[in-house]
C-alpha atoms as a PDB file:
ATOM      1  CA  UNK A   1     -10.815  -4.007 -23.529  1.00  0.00           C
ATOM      2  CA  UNK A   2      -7.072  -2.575 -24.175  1.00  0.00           C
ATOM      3  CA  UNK A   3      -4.857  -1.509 -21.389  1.00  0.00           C
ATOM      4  CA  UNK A   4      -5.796   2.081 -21.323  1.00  0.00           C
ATOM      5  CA  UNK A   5      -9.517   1.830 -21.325  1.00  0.00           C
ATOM      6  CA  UNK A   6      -8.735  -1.251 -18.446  1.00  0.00           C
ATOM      7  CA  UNK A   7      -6.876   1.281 -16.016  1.00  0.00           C
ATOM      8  CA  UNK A   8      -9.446   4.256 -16.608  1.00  0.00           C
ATOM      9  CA  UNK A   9     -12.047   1.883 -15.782  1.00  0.00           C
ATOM     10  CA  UNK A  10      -9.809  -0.003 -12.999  1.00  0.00           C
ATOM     11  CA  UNK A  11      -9.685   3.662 -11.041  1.00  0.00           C
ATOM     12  CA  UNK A  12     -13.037   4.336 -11.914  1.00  0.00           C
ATOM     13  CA  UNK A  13     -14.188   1.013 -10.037  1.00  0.00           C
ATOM     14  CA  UNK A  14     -10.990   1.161  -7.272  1.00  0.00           C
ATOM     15  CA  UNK A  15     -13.452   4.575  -6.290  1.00  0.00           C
ATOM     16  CA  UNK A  16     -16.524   2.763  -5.984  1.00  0.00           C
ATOM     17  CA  UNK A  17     -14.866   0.320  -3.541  1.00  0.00           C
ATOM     18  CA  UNK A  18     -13.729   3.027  -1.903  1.00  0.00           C
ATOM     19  CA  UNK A  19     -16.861   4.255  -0.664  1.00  0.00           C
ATOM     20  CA  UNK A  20     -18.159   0.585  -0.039  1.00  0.00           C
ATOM     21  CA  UNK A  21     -15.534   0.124   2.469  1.00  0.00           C
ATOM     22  CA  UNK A  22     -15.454   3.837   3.669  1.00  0.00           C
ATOM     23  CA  UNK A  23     -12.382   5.323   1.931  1.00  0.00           C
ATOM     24  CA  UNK A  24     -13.736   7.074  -0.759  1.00  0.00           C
ATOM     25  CA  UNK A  25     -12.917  10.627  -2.329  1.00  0.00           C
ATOM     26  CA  UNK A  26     -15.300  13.464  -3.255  1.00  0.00           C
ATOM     27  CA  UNK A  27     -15.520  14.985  -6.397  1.00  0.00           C
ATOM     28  CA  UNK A  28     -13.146  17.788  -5.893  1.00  0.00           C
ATOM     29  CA  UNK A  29     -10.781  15.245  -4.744  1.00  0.00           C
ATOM     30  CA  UNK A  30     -11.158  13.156  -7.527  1.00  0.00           C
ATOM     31  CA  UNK A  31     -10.381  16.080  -9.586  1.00  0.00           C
ATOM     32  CA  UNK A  32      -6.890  16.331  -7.774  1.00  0.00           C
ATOM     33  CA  UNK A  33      -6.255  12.667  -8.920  1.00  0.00           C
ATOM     34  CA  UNK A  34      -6.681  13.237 -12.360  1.00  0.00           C
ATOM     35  CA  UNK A  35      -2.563  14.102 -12.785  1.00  0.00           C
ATOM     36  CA  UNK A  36      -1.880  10.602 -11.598  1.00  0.00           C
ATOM     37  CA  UNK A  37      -4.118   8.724 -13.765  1.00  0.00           C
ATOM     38  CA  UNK A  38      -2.788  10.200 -16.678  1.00  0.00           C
ATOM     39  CA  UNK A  39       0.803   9.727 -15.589  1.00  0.00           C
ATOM     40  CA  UNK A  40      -0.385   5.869 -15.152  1.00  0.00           C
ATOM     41  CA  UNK A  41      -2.074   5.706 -18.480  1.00  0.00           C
ATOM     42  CA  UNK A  42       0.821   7.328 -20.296  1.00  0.00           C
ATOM     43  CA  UNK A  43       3.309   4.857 -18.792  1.00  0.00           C
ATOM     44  CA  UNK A  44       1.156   2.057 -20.129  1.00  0.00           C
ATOM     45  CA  UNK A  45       1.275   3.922 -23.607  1.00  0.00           C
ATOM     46  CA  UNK A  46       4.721   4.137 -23.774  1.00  0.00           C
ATOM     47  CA  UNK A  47       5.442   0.657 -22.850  1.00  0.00           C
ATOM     48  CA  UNK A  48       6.371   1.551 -18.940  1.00  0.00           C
ATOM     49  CA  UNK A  49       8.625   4.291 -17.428  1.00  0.00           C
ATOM     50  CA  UNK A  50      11.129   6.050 -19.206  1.00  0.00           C
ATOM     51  CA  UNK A  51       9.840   4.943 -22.649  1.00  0.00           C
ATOM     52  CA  UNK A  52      10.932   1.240 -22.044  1.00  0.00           C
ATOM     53  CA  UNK A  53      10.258  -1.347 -24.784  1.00  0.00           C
ATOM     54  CA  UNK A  54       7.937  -3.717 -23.904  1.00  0.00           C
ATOM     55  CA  UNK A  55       8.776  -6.978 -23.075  1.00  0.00           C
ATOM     56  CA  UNK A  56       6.950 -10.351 -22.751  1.00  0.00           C
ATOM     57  CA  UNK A  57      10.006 -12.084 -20.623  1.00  0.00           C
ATOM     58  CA  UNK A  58       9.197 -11.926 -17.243  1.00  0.00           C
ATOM     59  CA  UNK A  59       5.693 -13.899 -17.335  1.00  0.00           C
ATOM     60  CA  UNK A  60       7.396 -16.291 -19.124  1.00  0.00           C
ATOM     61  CA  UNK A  61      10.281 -17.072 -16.931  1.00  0.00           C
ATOM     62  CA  UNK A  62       7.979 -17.041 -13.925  1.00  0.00           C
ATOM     63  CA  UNK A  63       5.902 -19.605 -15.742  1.00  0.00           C
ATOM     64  CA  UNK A  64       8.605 -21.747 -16.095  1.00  0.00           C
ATOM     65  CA  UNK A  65       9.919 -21.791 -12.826  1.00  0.00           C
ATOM     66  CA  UNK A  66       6.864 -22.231 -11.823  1.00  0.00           C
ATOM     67  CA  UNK A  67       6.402 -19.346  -8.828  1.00  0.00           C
ATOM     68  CA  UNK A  68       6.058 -16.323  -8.622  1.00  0.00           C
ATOM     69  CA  UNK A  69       8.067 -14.160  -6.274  1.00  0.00           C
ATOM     70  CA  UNK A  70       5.995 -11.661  -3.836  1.00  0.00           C
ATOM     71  CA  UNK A  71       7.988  -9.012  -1.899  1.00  0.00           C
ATOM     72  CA  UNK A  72       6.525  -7.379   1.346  1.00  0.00           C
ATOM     73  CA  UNK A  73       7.162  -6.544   4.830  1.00  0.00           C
ATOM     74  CA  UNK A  74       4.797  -8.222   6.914  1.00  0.00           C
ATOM     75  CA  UNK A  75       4.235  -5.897   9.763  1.00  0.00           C
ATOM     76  CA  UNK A  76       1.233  -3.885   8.259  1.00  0.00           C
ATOM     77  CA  UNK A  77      -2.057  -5.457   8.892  1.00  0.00           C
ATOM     78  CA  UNK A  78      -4.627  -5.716   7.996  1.00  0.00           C
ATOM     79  CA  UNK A  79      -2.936  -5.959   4.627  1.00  0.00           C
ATOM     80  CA  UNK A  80      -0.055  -7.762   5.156  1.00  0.00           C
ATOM     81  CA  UNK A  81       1.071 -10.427   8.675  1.00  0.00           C
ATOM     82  CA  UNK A  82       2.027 -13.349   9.844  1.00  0.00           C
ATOM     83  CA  UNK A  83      -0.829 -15.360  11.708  1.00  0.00           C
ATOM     84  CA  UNK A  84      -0.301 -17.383  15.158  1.00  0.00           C
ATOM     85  CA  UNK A  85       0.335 -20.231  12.953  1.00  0.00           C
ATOM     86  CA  UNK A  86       3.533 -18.409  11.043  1.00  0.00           C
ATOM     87  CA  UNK A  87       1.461 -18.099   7.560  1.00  0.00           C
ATOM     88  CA  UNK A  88       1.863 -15.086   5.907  1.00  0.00           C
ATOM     89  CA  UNK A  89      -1.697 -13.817   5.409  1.00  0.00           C
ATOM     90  CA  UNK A  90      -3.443 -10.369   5.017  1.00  0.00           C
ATOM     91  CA  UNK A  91      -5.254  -8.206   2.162  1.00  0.00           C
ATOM     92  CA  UNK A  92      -2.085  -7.927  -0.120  1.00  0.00           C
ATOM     93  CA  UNK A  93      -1.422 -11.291   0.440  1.00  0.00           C
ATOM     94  CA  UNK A  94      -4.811 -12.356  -0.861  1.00  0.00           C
ATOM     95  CA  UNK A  95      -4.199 -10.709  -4.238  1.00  0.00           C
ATOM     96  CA  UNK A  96      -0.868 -12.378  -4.807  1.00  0.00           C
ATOM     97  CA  UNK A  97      -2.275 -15.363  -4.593  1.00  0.00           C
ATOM     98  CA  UNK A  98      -4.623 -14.695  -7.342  1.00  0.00           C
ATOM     99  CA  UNK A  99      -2.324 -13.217  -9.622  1.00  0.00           C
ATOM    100  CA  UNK A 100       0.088 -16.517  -8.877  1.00  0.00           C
ATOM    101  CA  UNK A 101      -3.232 -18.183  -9.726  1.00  0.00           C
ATOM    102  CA  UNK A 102      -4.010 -16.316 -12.742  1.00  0.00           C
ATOM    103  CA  UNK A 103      -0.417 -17.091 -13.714  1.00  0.00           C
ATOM    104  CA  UNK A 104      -1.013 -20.852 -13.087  1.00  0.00           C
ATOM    105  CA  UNK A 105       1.879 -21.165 -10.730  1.00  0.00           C
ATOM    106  CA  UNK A 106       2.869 -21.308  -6.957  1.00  0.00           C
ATOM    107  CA  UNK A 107       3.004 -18.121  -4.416  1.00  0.00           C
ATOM    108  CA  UNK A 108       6.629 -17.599  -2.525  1.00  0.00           C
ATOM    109  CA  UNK A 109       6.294 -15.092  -0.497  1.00  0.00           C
ATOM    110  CA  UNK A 110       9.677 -12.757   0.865  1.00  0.00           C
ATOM    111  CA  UNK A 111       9.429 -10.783   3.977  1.00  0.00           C
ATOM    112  CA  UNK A 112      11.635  -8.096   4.578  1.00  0.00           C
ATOM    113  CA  UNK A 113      12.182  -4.601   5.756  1.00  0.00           C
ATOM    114  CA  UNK A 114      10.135  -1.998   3.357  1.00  0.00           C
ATOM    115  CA  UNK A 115      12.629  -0.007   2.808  1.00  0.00           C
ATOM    116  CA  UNK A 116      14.429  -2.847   0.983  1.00  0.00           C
ATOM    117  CA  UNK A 117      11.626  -3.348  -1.047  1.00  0.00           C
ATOM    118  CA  UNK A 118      12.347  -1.380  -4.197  1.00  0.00           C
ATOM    119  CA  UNK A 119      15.683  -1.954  -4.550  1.00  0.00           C
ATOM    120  CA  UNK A 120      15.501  -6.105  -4.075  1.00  0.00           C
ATOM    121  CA  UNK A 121      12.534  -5.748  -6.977  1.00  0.00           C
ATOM    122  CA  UNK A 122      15.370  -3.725  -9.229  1.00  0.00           C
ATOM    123  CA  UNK A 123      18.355  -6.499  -8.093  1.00  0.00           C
ATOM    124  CA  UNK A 124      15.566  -9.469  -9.518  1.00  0.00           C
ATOM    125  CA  UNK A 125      15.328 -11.177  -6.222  1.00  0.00           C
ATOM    126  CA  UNK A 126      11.317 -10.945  -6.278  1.00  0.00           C
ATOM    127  CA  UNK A 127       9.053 -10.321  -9.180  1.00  0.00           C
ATOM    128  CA  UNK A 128       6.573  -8.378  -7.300  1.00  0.00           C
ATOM    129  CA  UNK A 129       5.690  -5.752  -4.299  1.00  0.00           C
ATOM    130  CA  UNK A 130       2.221  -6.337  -2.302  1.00  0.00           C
ATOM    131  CA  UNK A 131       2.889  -4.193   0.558  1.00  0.00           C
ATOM    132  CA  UNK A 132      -0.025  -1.479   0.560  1.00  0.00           C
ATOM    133  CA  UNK A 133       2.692   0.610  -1.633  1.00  0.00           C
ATOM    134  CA  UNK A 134       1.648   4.405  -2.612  1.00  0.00           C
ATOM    135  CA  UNK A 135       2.839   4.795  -6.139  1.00  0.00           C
ATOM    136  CA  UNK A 136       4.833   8.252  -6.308  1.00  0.00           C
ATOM    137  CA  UNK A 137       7.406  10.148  -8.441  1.00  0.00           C
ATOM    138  CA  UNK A 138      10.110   8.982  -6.773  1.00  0.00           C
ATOM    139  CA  UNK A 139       9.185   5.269  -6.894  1.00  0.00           C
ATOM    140  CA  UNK A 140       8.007   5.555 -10.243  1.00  0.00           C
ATOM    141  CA  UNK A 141      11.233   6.303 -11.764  1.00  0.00           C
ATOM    142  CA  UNK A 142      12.348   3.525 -10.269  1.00  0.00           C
ATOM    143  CA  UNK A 143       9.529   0.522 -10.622  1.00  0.00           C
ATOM    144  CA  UNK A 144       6.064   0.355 -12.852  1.00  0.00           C
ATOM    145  CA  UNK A 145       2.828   0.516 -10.817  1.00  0.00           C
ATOM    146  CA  UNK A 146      -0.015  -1.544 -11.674  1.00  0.00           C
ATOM    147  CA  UNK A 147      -3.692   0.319 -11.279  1.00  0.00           C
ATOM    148  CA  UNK A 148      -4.888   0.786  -7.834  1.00  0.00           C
ATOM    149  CA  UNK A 149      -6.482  -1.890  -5.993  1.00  0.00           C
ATOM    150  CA  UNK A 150      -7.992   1.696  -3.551  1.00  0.00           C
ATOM    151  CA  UNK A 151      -7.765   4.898  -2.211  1.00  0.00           C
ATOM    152  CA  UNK A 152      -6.792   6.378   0.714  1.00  0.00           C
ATOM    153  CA  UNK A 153      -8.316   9.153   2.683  1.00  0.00           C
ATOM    154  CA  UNK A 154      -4.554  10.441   3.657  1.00  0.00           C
ATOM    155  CA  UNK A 155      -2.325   9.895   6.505  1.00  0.00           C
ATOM    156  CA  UNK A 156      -3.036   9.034   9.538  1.00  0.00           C
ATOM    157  CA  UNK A 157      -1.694  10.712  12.966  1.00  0.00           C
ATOM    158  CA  UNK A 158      -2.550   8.353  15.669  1.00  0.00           C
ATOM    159  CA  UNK A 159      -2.213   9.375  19.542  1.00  0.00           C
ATOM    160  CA  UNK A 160      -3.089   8.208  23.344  1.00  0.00           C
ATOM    161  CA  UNK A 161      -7.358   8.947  23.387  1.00  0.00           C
ATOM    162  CA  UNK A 162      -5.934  11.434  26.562  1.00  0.00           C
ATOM    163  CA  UNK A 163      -3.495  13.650  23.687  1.00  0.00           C
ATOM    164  CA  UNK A 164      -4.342  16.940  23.271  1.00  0.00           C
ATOM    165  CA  UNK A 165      -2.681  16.903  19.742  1.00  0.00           C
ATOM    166  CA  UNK A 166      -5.035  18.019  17.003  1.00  0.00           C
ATOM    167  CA  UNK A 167      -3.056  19.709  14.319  1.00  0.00           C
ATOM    168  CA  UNK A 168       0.636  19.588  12.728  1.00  0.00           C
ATOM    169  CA  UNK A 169       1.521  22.536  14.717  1.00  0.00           C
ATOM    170  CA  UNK A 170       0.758  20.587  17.606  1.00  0.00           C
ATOM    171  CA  UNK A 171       3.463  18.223  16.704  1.00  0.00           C
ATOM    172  CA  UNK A 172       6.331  20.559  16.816  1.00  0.00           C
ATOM    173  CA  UNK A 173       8.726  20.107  19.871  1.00  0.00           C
ATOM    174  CA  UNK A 174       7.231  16.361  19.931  1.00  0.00           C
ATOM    175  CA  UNK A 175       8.721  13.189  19.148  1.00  0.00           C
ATOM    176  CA  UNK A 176       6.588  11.539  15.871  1.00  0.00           C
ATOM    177  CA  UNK A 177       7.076   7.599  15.172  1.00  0.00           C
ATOM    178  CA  UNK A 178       7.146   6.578  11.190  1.00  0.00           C
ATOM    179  CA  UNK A 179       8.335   3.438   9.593  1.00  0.00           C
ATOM    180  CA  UNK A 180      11.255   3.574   7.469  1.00  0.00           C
ATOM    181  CA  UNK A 181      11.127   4.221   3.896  1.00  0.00           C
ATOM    182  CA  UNK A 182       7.280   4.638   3.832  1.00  0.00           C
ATOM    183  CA  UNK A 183       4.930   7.730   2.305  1.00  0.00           C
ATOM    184  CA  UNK A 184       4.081   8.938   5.969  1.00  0.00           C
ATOM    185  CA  UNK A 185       8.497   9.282   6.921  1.00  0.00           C
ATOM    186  CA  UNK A 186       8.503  11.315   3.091  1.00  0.00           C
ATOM    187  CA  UNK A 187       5.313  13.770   4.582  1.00  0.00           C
ATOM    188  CA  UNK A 188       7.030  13.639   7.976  1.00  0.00           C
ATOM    189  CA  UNK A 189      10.022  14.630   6.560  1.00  0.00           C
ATOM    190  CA  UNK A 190       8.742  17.389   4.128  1.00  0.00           C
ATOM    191  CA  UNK A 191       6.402  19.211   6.937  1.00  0.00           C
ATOM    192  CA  UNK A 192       8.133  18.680  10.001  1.00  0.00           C
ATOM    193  CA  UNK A 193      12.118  18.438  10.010  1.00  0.00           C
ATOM    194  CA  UNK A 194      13.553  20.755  12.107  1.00  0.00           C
ATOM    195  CA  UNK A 195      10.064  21.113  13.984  1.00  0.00           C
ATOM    196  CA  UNK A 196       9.349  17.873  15.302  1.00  0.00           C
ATOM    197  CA  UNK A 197      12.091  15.005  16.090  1.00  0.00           C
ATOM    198  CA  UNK A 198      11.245  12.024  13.767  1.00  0.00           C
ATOM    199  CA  UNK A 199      11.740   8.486  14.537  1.00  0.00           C
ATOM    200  CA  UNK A 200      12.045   5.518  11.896  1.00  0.00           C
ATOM    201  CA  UNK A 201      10.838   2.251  12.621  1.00  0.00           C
ATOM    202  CA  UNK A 202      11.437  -0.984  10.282  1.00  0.00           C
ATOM    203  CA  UNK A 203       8.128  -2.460  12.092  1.00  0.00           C
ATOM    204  CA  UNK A 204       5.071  -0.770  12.608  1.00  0.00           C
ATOM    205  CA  UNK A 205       3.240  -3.613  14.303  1.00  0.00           C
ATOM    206  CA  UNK A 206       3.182  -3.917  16.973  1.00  0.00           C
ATOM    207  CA  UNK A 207       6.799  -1.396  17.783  1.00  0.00           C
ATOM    208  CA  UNK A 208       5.223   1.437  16.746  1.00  0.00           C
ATOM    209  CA  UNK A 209       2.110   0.774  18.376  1.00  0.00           C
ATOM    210  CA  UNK A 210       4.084  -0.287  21.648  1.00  0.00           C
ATOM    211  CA  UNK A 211       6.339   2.783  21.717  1.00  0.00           C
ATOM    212  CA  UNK A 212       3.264   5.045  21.362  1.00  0.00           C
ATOM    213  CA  UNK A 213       1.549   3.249  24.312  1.00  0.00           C
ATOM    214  CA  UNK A 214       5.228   3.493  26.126  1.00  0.00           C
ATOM    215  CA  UNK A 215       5.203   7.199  25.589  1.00  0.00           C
ATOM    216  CA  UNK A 216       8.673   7.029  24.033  1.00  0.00           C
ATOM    217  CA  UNK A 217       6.611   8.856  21.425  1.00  0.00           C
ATOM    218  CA  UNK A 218       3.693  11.715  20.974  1.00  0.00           C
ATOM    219  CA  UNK A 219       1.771  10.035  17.683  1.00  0.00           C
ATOM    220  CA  UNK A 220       2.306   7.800  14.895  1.00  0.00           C
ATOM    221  CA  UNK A 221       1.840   8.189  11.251  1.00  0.00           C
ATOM    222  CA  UNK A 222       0.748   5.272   9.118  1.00  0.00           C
ATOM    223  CA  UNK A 223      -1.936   5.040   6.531  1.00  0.00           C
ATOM    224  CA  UNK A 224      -5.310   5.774   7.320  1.00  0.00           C
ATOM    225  CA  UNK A 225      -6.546   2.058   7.207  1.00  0.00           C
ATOM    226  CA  UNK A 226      -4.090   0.604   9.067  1.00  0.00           C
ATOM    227  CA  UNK A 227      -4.924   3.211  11.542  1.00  0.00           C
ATOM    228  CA  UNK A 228      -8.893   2.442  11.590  1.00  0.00           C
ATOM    229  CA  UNK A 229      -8.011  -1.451  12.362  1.00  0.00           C
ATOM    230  CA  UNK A 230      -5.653  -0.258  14.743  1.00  0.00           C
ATOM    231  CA  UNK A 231      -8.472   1.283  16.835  1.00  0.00           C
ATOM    232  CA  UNK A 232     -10.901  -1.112  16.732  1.00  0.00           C
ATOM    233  CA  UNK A 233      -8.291  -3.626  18.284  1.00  0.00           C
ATOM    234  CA  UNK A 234      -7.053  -0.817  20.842  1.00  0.00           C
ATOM    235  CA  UNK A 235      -9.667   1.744  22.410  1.00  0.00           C
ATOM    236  CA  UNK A 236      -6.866   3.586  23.704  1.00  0.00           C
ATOM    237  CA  UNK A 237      -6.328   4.644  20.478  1.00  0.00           C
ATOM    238  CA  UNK A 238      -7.349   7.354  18.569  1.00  0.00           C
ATOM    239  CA  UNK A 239      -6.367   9.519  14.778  1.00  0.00           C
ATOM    240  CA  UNK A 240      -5.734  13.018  15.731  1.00  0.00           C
ATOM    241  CA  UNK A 241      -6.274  14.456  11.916  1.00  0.00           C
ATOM    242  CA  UNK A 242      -5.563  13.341   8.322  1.00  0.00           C
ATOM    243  CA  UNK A 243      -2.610  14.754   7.184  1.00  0.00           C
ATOM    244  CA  UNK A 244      -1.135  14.622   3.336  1.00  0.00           C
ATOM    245  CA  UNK A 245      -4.295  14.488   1.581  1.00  0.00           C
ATOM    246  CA  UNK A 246      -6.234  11.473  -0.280  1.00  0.00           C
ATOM    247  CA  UNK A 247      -5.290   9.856  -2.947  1.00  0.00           C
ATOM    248  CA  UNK A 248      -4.179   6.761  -4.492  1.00  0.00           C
ATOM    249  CA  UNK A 249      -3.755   4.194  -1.584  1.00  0.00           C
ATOM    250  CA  UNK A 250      -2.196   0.630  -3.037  1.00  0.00           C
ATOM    251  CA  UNK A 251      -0.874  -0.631  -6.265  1.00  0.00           C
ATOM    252  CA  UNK A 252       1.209  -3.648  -7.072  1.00  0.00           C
ATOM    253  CA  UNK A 253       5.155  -2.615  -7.953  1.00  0.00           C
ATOM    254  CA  UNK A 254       6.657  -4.490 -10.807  1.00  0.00           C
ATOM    255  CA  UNK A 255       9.744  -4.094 -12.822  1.00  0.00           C
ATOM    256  CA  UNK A 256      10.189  -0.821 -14.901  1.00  0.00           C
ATOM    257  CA  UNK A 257       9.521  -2.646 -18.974  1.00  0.00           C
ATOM    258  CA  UNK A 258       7.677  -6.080 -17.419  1.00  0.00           C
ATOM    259  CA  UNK A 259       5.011  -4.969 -19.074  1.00  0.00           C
ATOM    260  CA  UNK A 260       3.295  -8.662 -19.340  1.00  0.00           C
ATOM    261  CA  UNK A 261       3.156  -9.200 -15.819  1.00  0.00           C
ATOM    262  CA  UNK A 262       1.339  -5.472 -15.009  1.00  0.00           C
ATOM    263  CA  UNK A 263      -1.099  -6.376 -17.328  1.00  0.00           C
ATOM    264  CA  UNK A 264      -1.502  -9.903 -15.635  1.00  0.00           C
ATOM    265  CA  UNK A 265      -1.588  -8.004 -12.144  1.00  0.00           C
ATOM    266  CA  UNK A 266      -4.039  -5.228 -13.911  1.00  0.00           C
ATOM    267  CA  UNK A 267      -6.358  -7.873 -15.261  1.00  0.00           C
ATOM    268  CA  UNK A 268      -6.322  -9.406 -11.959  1.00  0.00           C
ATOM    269  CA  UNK A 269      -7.144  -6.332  -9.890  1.00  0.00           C
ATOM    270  CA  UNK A 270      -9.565  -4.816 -12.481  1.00  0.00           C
ATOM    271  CA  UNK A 271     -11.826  -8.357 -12.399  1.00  0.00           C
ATOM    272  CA  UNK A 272     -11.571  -7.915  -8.378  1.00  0.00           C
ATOM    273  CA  UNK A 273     -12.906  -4.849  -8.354  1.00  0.00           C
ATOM    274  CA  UNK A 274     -15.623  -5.085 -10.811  1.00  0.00           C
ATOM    275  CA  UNK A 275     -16.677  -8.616  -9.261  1.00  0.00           C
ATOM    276  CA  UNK A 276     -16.545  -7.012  -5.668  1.00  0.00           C
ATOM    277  CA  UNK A 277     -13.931  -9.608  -4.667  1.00  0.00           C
ATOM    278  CA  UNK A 278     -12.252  -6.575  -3.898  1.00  0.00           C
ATOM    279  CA  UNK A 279     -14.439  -5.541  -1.394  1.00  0.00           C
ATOM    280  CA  UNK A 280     -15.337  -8.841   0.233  1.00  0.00           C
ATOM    281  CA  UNK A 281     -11.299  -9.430   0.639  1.00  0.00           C
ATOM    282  CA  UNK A 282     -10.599  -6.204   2.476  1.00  0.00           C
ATOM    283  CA  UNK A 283     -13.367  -6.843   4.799  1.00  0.00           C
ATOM    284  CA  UNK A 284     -12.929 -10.431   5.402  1.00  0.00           C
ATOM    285  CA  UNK A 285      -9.491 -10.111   6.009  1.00  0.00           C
ATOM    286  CA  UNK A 286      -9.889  -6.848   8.093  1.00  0.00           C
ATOM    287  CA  UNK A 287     -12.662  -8.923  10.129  1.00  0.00           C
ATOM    288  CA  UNK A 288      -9.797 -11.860  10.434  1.00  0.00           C
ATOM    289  CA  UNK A 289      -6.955  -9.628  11.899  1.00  0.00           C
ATOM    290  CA  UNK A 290      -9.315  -8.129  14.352  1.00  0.00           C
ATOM    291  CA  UNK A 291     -10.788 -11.310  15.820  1.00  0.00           C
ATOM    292  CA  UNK A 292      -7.288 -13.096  16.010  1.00  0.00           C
ATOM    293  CA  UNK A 293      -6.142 -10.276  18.185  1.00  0.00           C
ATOM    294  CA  UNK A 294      -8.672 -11.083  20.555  1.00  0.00           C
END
């Protein structure tokens, strides 16, 4: 199977999953998606972003070091955290480790802000980003995307159970939590500057959650399965609406020309998903988060 006929297939299957686990799209929806699967199957055309020549160096030096590099900000369960026992651990997590595995070498894992994400993955200090990252325009001139491990139902506008907040317009005047350098601060941004006073957060768990319970705060926007695991921990919890729309949820972020390692990471994610590994990780490790919080 070449790499074109691999991430066609990869988003057909990532959709599938999707409704397994509850986040999938209709058909109308999937319509809306078809603009970002071509932009993903012409970058792996052309060799990656901007026409890049492809390159077979980067697997190679990551083989002989003999780890691989995993950038993420562990603050974002279920898909990325750090247990009681200080391991790093989560769904994103999980699929590092069998793309290390795939590789044949060790997992190092770097935690940092998210917002310093992209730019550490362009100054070569990791190889990879696992950190349930929403491929965009902006990012993509920036970093490759491998396909997408799901989708995502949109953002998610979490309030108190006793909020009366049911719409955007109910936001205005309000103060609206978002974590720094994410999708959900770009929407926030984009539909309610100058409406709504928006606060950035480098953590989302458990500051945002606390500052929301606090009342320093009127909602919180994260994605929308961070927000369903998020409510079954807290029953004071609930999503006011979906805002955004769906679409692609995660994809691994690699170097823009690194074109061996995305189609290590694609081969990885692709075999997940058609296996239902895929599926059995996001609900084992959803189902581990929630009972640890216990």
């Amino acid at each position: 199977m070449d790499a074109k006929t691999t991430l066609i297939a990869g988003i057909i299957i990532a959709l599938l999953v999707g409704a397994g686990i509850g986040y999938a799209v209709s058909l109308s929806q999937i319509n809306q998606l078809k603009s970002k699967v071509a932009s993903l199957e012409s970058k792996l055309g052309q060799g990656g972003a901007g026409g890049c020549i492809q390159t077979t160096g980067l697997v190679e030096k990551i083989k002989k070091r003999g780890y691989i590099i995993l950038g993420t900000s562990a603050d974002w369960p279920p898909f990325e955290y750090i247990d009681k026992q200080g391991h790093y651990v989560g769904i994103d997590i999980e699929i590092a480790k069998r793309i290390a595995q795939k590789l044949g070498v060790k997992l190092v894992v770097k935690d940092m802000k998210f917002a310093a994400l992209i730019q550490s993955l362009q100054d070569g200090k990791i190889d990879m980003i696992l950190a349930d990252m929403t491929p965009t325009p902006e990012r993509e001139k920036v970093v490759d995307f491998s396909i997408p491990y799901y989708f995502s139902k949109g953002n998610a506008v979490v309030v108190l159970k006793s909020s009366n907040i049911q719409s955007i317009q109910d936001l205005y005047g309000k103060k609206v939590g978002v974590q720094l350098g994410t999708i959900q601060e770009d929407w926030a941004k984009d539909n309610l500057k100058g409406k709504a006073e928006i606060v950035s957060y480098d953590k989302v768990y458990p500051d945002m959650v606390m500052v929301l319970k606090r009342g320093d705060v009127a909602a919180i926007i994260v994605s929308d399965m961070v927000a369903d695991v998020l409510l079954k921990k807290d029953p004071s919890l609930k999503i006011a609406f979906y805002a955004g729309g769906s679409g692609v949820g995660g994809a691994v972020a690699v170097p823009q020309c690194a074109e061996d390692l995305k189609y290590v990471v694609n081969s990885v994610i692709y075999d997940m998903l058609q296996n239902g590994e895929m599926k059995k990780v996001f609900q084992q490790e959803i189902d581990k988060w929630l009972s640890s919080q216990g």
